[in-house]
Protein backbone atom coordinates (compact mmCIF):
# COMPACT_ATOMS: atom_id res chain seq x y z
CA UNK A 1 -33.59 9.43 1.69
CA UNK A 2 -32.10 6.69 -0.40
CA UNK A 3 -31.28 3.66 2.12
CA UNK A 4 -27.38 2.14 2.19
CA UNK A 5 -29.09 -0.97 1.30
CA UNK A 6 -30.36 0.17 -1.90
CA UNK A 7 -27.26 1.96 -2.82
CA UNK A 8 -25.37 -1.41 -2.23
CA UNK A 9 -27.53 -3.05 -4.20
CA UNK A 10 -27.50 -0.70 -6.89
CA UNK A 11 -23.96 -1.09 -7.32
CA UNK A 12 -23.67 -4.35 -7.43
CA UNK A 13 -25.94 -4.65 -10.12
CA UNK A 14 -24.01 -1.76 -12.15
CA UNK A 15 -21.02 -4.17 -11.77
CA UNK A 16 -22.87 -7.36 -12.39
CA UNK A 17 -23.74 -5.59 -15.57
CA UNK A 18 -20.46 -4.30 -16.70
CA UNK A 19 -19.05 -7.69 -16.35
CA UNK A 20 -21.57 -10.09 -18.31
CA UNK A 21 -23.27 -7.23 -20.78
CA UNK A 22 -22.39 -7.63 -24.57
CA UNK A 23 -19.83 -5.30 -26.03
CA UNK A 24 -21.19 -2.40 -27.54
CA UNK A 25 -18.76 -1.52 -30.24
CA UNK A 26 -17.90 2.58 -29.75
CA UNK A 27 -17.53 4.18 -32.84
CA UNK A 28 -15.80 7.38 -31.73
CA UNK A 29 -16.42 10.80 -32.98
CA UNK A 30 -13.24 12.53 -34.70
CA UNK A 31 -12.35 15.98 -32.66
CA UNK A 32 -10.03 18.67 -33.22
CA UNK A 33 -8.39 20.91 -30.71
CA UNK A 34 -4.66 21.37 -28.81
CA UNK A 35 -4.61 18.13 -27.37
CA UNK A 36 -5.80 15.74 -30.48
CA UNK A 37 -2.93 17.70 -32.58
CA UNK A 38 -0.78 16.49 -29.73
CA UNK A 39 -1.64 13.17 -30.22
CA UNK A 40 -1.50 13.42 -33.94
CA UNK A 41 2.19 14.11 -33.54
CA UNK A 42 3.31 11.78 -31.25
CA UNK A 43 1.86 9.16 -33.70
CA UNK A 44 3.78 10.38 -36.46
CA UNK A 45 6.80 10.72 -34.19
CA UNK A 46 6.70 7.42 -32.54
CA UNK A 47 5.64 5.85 -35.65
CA UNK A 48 8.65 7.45 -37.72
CA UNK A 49 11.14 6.55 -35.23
CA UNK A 50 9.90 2.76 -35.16
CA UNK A 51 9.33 1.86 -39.19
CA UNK A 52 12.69 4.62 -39.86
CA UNK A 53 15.16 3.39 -37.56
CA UNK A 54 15.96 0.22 -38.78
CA UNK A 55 16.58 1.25 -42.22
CA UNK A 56 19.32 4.04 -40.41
CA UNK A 57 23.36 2.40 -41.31
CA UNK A 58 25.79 3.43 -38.68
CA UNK A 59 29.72 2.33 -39.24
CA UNK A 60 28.50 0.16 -41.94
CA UNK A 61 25.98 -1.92 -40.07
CA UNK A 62 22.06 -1.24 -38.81
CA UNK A 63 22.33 1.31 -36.65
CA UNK A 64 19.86 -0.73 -34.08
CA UNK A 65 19.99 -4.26 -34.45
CA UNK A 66 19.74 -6.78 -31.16
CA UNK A 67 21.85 -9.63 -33.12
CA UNK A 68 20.39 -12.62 -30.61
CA UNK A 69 22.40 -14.86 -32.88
CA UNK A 70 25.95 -13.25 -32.33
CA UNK A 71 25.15 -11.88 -28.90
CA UNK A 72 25.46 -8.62 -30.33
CA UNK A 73 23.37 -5.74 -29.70
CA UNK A 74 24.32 -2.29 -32.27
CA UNK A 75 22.89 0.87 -30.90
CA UNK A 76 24.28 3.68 -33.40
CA UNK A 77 28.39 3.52 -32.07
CA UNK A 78 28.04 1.10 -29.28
CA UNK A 79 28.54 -2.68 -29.61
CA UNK A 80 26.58 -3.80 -26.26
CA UNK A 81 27.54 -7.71 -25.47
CA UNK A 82 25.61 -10.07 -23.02
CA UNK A 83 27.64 -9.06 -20.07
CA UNK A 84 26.48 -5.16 -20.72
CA UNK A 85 23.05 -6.13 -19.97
CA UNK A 86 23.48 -4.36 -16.41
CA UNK A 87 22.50 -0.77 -18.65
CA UNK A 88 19.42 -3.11 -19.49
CA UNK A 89 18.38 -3.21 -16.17
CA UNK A 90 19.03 0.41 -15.61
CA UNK A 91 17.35 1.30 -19.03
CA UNK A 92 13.84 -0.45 -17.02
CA UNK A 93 14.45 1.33 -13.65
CA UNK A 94 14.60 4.57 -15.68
CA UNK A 95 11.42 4.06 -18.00
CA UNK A 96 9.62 2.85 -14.19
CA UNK A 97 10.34 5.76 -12.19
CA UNK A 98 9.68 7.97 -15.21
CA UNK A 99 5.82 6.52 -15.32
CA UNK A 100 5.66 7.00 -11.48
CA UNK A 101 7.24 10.41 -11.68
CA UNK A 102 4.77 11.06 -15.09
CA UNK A 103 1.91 9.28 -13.31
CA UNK A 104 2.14 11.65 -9.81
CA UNK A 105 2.02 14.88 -12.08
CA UNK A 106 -0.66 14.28 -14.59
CA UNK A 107 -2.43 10.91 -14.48
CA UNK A 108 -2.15 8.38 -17.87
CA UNK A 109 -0.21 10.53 -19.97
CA UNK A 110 1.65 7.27 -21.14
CA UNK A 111 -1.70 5.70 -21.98
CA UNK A 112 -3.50 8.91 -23.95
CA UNK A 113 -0.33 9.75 -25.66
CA UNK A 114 2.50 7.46 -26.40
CA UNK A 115 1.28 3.97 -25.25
CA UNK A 116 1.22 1.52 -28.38
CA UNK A 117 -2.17 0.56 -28.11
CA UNK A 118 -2.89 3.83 -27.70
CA UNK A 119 -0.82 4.65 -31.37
CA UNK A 120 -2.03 2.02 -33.64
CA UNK A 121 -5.63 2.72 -31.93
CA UNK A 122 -5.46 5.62 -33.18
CA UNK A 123 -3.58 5.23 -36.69
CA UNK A 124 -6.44 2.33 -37.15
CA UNK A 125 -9.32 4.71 -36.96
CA UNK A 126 -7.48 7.51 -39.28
CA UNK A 127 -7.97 4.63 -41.58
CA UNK A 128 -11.44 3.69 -40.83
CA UNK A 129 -13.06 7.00 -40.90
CA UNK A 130 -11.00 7.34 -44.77
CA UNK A 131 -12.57 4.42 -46.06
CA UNK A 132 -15.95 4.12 -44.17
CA UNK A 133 -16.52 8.31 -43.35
CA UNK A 134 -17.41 9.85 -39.83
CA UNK A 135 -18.87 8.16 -37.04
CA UNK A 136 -22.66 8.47 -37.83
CA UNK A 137 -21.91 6.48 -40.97
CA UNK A 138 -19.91 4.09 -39.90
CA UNK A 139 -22.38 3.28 -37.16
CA UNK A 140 -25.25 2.91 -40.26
CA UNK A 141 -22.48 0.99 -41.81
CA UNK A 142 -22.17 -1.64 -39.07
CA UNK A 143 -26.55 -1.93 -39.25
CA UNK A 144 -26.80 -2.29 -42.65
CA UNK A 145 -27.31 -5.12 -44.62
CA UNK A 146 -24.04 -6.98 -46.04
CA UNK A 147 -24.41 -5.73 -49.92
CA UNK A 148 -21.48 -4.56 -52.62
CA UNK A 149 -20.91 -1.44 -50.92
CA UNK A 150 -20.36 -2.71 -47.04
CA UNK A 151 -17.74 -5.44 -48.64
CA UNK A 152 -15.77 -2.55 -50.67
CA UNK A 153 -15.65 -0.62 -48.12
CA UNK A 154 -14.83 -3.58 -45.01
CA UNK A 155 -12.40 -5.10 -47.82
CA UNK A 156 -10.59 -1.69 -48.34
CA UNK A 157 -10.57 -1.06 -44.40
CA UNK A 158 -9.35 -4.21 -43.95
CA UNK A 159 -6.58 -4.41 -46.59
CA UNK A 160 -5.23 -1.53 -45.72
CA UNK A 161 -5.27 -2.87 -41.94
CA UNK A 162 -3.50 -5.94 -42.63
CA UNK A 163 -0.53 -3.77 -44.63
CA UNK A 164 0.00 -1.69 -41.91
CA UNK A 165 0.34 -4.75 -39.57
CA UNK A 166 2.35 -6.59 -41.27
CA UNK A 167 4.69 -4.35 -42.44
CA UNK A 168 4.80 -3.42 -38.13
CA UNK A 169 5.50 -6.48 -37.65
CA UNK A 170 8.49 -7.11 -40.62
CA UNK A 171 9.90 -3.94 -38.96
CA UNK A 172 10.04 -5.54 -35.65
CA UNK A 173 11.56 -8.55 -36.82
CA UNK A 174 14.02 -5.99 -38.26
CA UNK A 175 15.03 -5.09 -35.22
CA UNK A 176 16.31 -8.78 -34.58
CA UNK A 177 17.32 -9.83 -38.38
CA UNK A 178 19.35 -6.75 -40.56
CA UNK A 179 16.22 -5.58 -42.06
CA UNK A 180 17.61 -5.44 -46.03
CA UNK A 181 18.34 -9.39 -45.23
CA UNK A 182 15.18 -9.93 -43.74
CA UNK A 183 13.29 -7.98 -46.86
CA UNK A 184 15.24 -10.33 -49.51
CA UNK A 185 14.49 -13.48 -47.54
CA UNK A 186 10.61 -12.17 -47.44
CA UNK A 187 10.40 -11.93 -51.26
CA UNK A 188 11.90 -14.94 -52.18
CA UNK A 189 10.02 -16.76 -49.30
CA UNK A 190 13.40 -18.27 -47.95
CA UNK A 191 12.59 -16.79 -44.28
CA UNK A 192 13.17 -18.92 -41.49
CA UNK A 193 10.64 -21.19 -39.45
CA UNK A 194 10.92 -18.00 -35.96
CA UNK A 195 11.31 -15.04 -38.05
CA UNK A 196 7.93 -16.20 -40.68
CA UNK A 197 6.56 -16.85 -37.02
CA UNK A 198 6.97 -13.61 -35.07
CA UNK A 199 6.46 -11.29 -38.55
CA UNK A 200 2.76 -13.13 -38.48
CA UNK A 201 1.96 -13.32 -34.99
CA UNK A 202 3.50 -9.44 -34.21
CA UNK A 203 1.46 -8.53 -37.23
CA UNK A 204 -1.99 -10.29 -36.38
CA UNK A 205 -1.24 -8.96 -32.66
CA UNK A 206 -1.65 -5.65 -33.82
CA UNK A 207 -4.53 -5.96 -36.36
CA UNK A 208 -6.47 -7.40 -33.72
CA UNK A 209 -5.69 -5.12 -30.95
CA UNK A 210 -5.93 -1.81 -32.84
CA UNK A 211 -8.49 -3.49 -35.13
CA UNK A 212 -11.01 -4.98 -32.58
CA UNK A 213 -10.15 -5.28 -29.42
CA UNK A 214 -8.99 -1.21 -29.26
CA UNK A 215 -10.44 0.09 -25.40
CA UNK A 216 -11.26 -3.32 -24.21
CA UNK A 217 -7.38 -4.11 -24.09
CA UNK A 218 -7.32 -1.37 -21.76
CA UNK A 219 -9.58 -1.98 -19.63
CA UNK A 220 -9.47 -5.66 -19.29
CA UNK A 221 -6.06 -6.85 -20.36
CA UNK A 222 -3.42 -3.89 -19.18
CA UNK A 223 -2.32 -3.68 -15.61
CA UNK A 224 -1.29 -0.14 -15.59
CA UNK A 225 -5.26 0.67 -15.29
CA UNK A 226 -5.85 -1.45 -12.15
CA UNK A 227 -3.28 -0.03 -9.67
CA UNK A 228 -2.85 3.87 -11.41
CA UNK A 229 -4.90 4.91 -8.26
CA UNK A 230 -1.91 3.37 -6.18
CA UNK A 231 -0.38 6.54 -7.69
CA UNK A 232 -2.79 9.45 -7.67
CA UNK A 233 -3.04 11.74 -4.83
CA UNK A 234 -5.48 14.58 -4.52
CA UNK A 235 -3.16 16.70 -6.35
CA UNK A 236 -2.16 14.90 -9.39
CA UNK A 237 -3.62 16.51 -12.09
CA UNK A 238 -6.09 14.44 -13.97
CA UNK A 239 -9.27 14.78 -16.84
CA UNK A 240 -12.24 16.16 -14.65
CA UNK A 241 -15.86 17.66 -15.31
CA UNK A 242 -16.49 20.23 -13.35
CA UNK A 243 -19.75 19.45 -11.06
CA UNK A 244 -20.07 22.49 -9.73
CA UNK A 245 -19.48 25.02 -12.93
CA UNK A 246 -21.63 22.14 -15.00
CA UNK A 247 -24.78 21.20 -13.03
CA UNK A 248 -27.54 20.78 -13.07
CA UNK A 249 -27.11 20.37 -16.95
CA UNK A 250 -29.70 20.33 -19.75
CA UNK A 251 -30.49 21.30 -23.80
CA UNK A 252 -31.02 25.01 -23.91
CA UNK A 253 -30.61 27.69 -27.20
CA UNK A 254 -28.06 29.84 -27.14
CA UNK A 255 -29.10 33.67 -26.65
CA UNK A 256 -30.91 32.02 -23.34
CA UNK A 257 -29.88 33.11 -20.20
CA UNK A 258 -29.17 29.65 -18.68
CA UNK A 259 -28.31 31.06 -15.00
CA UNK A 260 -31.70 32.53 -14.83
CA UNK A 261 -33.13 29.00 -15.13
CA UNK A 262 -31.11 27.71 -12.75
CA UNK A 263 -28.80 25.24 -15.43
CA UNK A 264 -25.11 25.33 -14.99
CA UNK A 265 -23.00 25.19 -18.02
CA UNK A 266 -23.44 21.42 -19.31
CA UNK A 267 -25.53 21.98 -22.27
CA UNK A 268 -26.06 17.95 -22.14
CA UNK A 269 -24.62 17.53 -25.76
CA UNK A 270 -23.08 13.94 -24.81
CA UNK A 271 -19.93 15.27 -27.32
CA UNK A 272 -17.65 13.94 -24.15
CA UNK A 273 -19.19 10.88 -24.25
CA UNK A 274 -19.71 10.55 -28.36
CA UNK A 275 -15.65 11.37 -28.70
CA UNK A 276 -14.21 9.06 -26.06
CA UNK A 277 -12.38 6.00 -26.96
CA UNK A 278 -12.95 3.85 -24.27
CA UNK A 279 -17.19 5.06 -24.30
CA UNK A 280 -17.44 6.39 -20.43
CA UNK A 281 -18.72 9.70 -19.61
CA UNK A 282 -16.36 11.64 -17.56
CA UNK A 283 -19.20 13.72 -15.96
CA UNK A 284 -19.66 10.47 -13.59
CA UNK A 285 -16.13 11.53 -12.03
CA UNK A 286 -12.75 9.88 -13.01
CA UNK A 287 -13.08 5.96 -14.05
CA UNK A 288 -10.47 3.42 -14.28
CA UNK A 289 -11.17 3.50 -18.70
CA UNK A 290 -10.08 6.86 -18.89
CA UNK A 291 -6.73 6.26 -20.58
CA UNK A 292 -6.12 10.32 -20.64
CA UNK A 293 -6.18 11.07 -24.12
CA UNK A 294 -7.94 14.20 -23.46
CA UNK A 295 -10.49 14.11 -26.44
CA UNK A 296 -13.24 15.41 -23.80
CA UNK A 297 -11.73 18.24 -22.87
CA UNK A 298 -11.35 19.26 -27.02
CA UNK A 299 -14.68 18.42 -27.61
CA UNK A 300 -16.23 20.17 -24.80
CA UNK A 301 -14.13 23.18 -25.30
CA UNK A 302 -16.15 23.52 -28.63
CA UNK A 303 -19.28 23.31 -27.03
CA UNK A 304 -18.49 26.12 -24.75
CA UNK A 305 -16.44 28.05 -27.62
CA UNK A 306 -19.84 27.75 -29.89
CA UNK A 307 -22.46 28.63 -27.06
CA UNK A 308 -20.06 32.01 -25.57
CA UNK A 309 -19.25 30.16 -22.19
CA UNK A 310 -16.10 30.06 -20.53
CA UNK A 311 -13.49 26.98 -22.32
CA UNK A 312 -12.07 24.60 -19.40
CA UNK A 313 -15.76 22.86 -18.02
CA UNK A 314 -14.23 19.68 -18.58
CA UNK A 315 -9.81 20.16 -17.94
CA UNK A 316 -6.45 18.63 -16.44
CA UNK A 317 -7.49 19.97 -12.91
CA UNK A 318 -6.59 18.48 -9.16
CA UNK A 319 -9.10 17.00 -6.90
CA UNK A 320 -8.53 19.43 -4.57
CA UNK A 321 -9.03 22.52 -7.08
CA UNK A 322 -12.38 20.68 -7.08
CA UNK A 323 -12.61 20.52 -3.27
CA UNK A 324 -12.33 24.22 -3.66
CA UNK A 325 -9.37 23.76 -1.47
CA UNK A 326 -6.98 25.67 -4.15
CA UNK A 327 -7.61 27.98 -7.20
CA UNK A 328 -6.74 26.85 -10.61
CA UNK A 329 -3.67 29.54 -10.76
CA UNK A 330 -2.47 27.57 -7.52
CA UNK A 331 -2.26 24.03 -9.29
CA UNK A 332 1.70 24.28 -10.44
CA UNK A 333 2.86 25.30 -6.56
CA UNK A 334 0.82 21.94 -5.40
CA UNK A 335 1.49 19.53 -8.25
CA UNK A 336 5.43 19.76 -7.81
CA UNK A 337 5.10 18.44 -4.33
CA UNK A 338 7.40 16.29 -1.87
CA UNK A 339 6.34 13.30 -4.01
CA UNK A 340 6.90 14.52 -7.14
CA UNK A 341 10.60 16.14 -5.64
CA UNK A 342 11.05 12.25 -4.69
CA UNK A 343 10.52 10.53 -7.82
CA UNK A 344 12.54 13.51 -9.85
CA UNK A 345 15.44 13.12 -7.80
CA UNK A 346 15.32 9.16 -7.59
CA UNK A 347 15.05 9.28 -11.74
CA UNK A 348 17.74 11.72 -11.89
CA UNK A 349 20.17 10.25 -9.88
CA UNK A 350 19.60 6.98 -12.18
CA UNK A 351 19.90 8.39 -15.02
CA UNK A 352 23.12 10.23 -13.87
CA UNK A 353 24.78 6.87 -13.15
CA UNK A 354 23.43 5.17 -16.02
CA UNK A 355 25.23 7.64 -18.41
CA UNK A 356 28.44 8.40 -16.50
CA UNK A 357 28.67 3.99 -16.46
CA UNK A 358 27.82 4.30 -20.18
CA UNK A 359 30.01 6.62 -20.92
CA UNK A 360 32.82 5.51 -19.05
CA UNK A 361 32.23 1.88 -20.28
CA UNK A 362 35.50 0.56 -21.22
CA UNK A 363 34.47 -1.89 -24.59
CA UNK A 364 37.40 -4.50 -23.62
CA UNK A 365 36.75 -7.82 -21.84
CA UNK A 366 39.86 -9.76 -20.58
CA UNK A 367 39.72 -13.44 -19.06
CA UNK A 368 42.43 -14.96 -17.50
CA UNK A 369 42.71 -19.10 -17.41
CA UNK A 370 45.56 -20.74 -16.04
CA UNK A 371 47.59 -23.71 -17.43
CA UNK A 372 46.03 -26.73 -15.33
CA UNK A 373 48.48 -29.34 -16.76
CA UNK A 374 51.67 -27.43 -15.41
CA UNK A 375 51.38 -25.25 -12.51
CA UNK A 376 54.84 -24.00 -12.21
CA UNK A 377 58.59 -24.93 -13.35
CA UNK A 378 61.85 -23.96 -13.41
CA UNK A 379 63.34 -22.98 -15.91
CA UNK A 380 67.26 -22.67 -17.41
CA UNK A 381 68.39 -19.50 -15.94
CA UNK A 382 66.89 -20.96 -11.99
CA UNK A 383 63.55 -18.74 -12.78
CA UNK A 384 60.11 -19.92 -11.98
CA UNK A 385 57.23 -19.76 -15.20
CA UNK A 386 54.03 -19.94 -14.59
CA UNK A 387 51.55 -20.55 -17.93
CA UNK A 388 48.38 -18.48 -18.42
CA UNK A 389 45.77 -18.17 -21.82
CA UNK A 390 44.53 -14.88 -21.95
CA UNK A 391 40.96 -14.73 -23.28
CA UNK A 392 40.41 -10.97 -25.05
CA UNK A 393 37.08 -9.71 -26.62
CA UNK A 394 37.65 -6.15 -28.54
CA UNK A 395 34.03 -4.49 -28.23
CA UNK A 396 34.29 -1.90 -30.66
CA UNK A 397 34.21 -1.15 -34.39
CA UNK A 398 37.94 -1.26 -35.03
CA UNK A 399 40.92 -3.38 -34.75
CA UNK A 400 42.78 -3.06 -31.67
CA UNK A 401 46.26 -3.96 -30.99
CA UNK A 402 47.23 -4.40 -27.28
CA UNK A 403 50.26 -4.80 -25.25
CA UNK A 404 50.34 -7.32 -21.91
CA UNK A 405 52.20 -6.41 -18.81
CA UNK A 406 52.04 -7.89 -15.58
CA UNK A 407 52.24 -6.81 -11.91
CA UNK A 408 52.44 -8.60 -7.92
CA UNK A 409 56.09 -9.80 -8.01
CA UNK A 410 59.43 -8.06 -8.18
CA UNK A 411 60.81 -8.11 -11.95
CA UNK A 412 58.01 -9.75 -13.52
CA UNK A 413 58.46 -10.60 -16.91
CA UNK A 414 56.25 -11.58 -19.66
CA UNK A 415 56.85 -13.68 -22.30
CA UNK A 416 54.24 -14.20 -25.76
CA UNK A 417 54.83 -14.88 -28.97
CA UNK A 418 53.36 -11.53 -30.01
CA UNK A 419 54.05 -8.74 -27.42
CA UNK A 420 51.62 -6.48 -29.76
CA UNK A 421 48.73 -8.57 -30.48
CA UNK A 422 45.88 -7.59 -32.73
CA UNK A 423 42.42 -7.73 -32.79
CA UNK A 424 39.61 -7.12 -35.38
CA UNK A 425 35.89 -5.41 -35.26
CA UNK A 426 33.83 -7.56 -32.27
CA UNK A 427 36.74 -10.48 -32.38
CA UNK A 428 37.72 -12.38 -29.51
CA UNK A 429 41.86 -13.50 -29.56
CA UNK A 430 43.09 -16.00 -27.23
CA UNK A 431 46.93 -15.14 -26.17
CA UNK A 432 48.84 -17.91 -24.66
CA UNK A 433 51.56 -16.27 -22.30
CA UNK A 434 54.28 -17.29 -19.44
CA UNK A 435 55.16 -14.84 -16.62
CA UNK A 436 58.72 -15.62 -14.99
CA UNK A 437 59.43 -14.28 -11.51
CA UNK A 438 62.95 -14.78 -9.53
CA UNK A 439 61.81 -17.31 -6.70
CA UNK A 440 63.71 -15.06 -4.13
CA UNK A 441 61.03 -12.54 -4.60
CA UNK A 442 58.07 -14.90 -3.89
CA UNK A 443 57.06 -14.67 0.01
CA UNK A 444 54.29 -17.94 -0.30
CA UNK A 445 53.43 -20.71 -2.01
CA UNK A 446 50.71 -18.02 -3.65
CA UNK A 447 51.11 -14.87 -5.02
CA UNK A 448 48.17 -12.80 -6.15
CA UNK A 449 49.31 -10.92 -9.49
CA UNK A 450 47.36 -8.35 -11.91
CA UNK A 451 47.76 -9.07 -15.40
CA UNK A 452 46.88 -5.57 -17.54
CA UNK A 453 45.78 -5.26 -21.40
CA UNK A 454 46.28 -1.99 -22.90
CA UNK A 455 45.39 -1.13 -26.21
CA UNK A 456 48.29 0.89 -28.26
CA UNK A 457 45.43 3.11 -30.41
CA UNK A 458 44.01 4.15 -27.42
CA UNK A 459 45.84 4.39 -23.97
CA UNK A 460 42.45 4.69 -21.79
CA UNK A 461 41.19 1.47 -23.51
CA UNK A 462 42.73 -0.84 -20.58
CA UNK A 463 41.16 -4.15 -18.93
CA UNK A 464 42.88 -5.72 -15.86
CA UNK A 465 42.48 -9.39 -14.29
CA UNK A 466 43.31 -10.88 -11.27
CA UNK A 467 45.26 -13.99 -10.94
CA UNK A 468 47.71 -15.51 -9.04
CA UNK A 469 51.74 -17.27 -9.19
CA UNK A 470 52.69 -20.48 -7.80
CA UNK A 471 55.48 -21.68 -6.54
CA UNK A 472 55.10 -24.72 -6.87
């Protein structure tokens, strides 16, 4: 029997070697099945929505556009303004609880399917297998001598690489700077010092990560592979190999009758291993590299389709349906669990608010400054005026026109210039006013009074401030 000692030993040296071994570079093999057309269109969905949206007009302006320079973010008919970025925060606790709520069910499903890295990755090597071929000849290709045909085909990879990138990174920058501006300014070469700065560096970001870096940003740089096990359980469903259904594996034809000779179902064919991104072989059990993309399970499938075995050796299983605690038909009744209950409920409720706040959001901001140089007088008629600037920001698309009226103190009045006063698209009006009260009605030397802004196109539209009335 093999000592603890050795074992120990034998680990640390597998580490030892992970961590100072040369990079092999893992040409992956292309696969087809149910899962890589699931990835193929979440690429071009994803993709669509990011290089498409931007060019989308909405009331006349880019229908996303996070204007840093006016403080103005458009998102199709909303105008959101520095002091909306509470729906930022709940936008982040949304898009957390959905990973842990994703993460509980079924593992990386970010990572495999949606994850950028995980995108361009895979856009990259559409590109590379089109200009270089399939993964046995690209691996010759990297061997081989540099000679006319390595740099046409390297060049061609890498042109089309670098036009990809860069035009992801323009499009980013068009999220920032209206995107027909930003495409004028690019071909005249009259961009600015921070927008020629972030197209490049956005655009060399993802040339080199989708380019060269690919699985080793996932295993060394992300975070989200170093604490996923914080939330697995033995039910989560996750990419397995079967142990018991596959070994003891080995080569065999395929009219022979493998249980006879004592193999299980692994015909050895290392497809698993030859179609992974990241390189590991899932038969050692579930690794920290597995991003969940699933590949495995397509290409094994077509092992077992081709040889007349049973599909699902490698699968989205549970450890327990492994433990033999559970039957496969049983997964659904354990995977939505207390935990998974938890996390729906948690993202539901948050969501709830979020879009009953949103919806409800009144786009009107009112600010309230009082005269400092006079704090009260008297005036002809024995009444006491107080003197106030009103500070109003119209949110929305259209011009507003509002009416002020004042409350706190028997017979208020309020006196402006303008009793209907206008404002345009996103403009903020400053409304000097004087509020008169009879001093018989004032109890203190203070009293607290709500000043109210209501717009006349639209009754609900109404903003109200606290202030207060002096005596004296």
């Amino acid at each position: 029997m093999e000592s603890p000692n050795n074992t120990t030993h034998e680990a640390r040296a597998e580490i030892e070697e992970a961590l100072y071994a040369v990079r092999q570079k893992i040409q992956p093999r292309t696969v087809h099945g149910w899962f890589a057309n699931w990835r193929v269109a979440l690429v071009l969905f994803t993709q669509g929505l990011y290089y498409g949206l931007p060019w989308l007009k909405w009331d006349g302006h880019q229908a996303i556009l996070f204007d840093l320079a006016s403080r103005k973010f458009y998102i199709f008919w909303m105008t959101l303004w520095p002091q909306d970025f509470i729906w930022l925060t709940g936008l982040l606790v949304i898009s957390a609880f959905s990973l842990f709520l994703f993460t509980a069910v079924a593992g990386r499903l970010w990572c495999g399917y949606a994850c950028p890295q995980t995108v361009y990755t895979e856009l990259f090597m559409w590109i590379e297998e089109w200009a270089e071929g399939n993964h046995l000849a690209r691996k010759k290709l990297d061997s081989s001598p540099w000679n006319a045909n390595k740099i046409r085909k390297r060049g061609l990879k890498h042109v089309l690489w670098f036009l990809i990138a860069f035009w992801t990174g323009f499009t980013f920058v068009g999220y920032f700077t209206p995107i027909t501006t930003l495409g004028k300014e690019l071909l005249t070469f009259s961009t600015g010092g921070w927008e020629t700065f972030w197209v490049f560096f956005y655009a060399f970001s993802t040339w080199g990560n989708a380019g060269f870096m690919r699985e080793q940003v996932c295993k060394y740089m992300c975070p989200y592979a170093r604490f996923q096990s914080v939330m697995f359980d033995p039910d989560t469903l996750v990419i397995s190999y079967d142990l018991d259904r596959g070994e003891p594996r080995g080569a065999r034809g395929k009219k022979i009758d493998h249980k006879a000779k004592g193999l299980g179902d692994c015909v050895d064919c290392g497809i698993c291993v030859q179609v992974c991104p990241t390189g590991i072989d899932i038969r050692r059990g579930l690794q920290y590299e597995c991003i969940g993309c699933a590949a495995c399970i397509d290409g094994c499938d077509q092992v077992m389709e081709k040889m007349g075995y049973p599909k699902g050796l490698i699968r989205y299983t549970t450890e327990n349906v492994l433990k033999h605690k559970y039957q496969d038909t049983n997964i659904l009744s354990h995977v939505f669990r207390p935990r998974v209950f938890v996390y729906g409920a948690i993202l539901l409720t948050v969501i709830s608010i979020f879009l009953v706040t949103l919806v409800n959001r009144v786009p009107l901001r009112l600010e309230v400054i009082r005269d400092r140089a006079t704090l009260s007088r008297s005036t002809e008629d024995g009444r006491l005026e107080n003197l106030y600037t009103l500070q109003i920001l119209n949110m929305e698309s259209r011009t507003h026109h509002y009416r002020i009226t004042a409350s706190g103190a028997d017979n208020i009045q309020v006196l402006v210039d303008d009793r209907n006063l206008q404002a345009g698209p996103q403009e903020t009006i400053r409304a000097p006013i004087r509020l008169q009260v009879d001093p018989a009605s004032l109890k203190g030397p203070s009293t607290p009074i709500m000043i109210r802004v209501q717009s006349e196109e639209n009754p609900k539209l109404v903003r109200e401030a606290k202030s207060s009335f002096l005596r004296r």
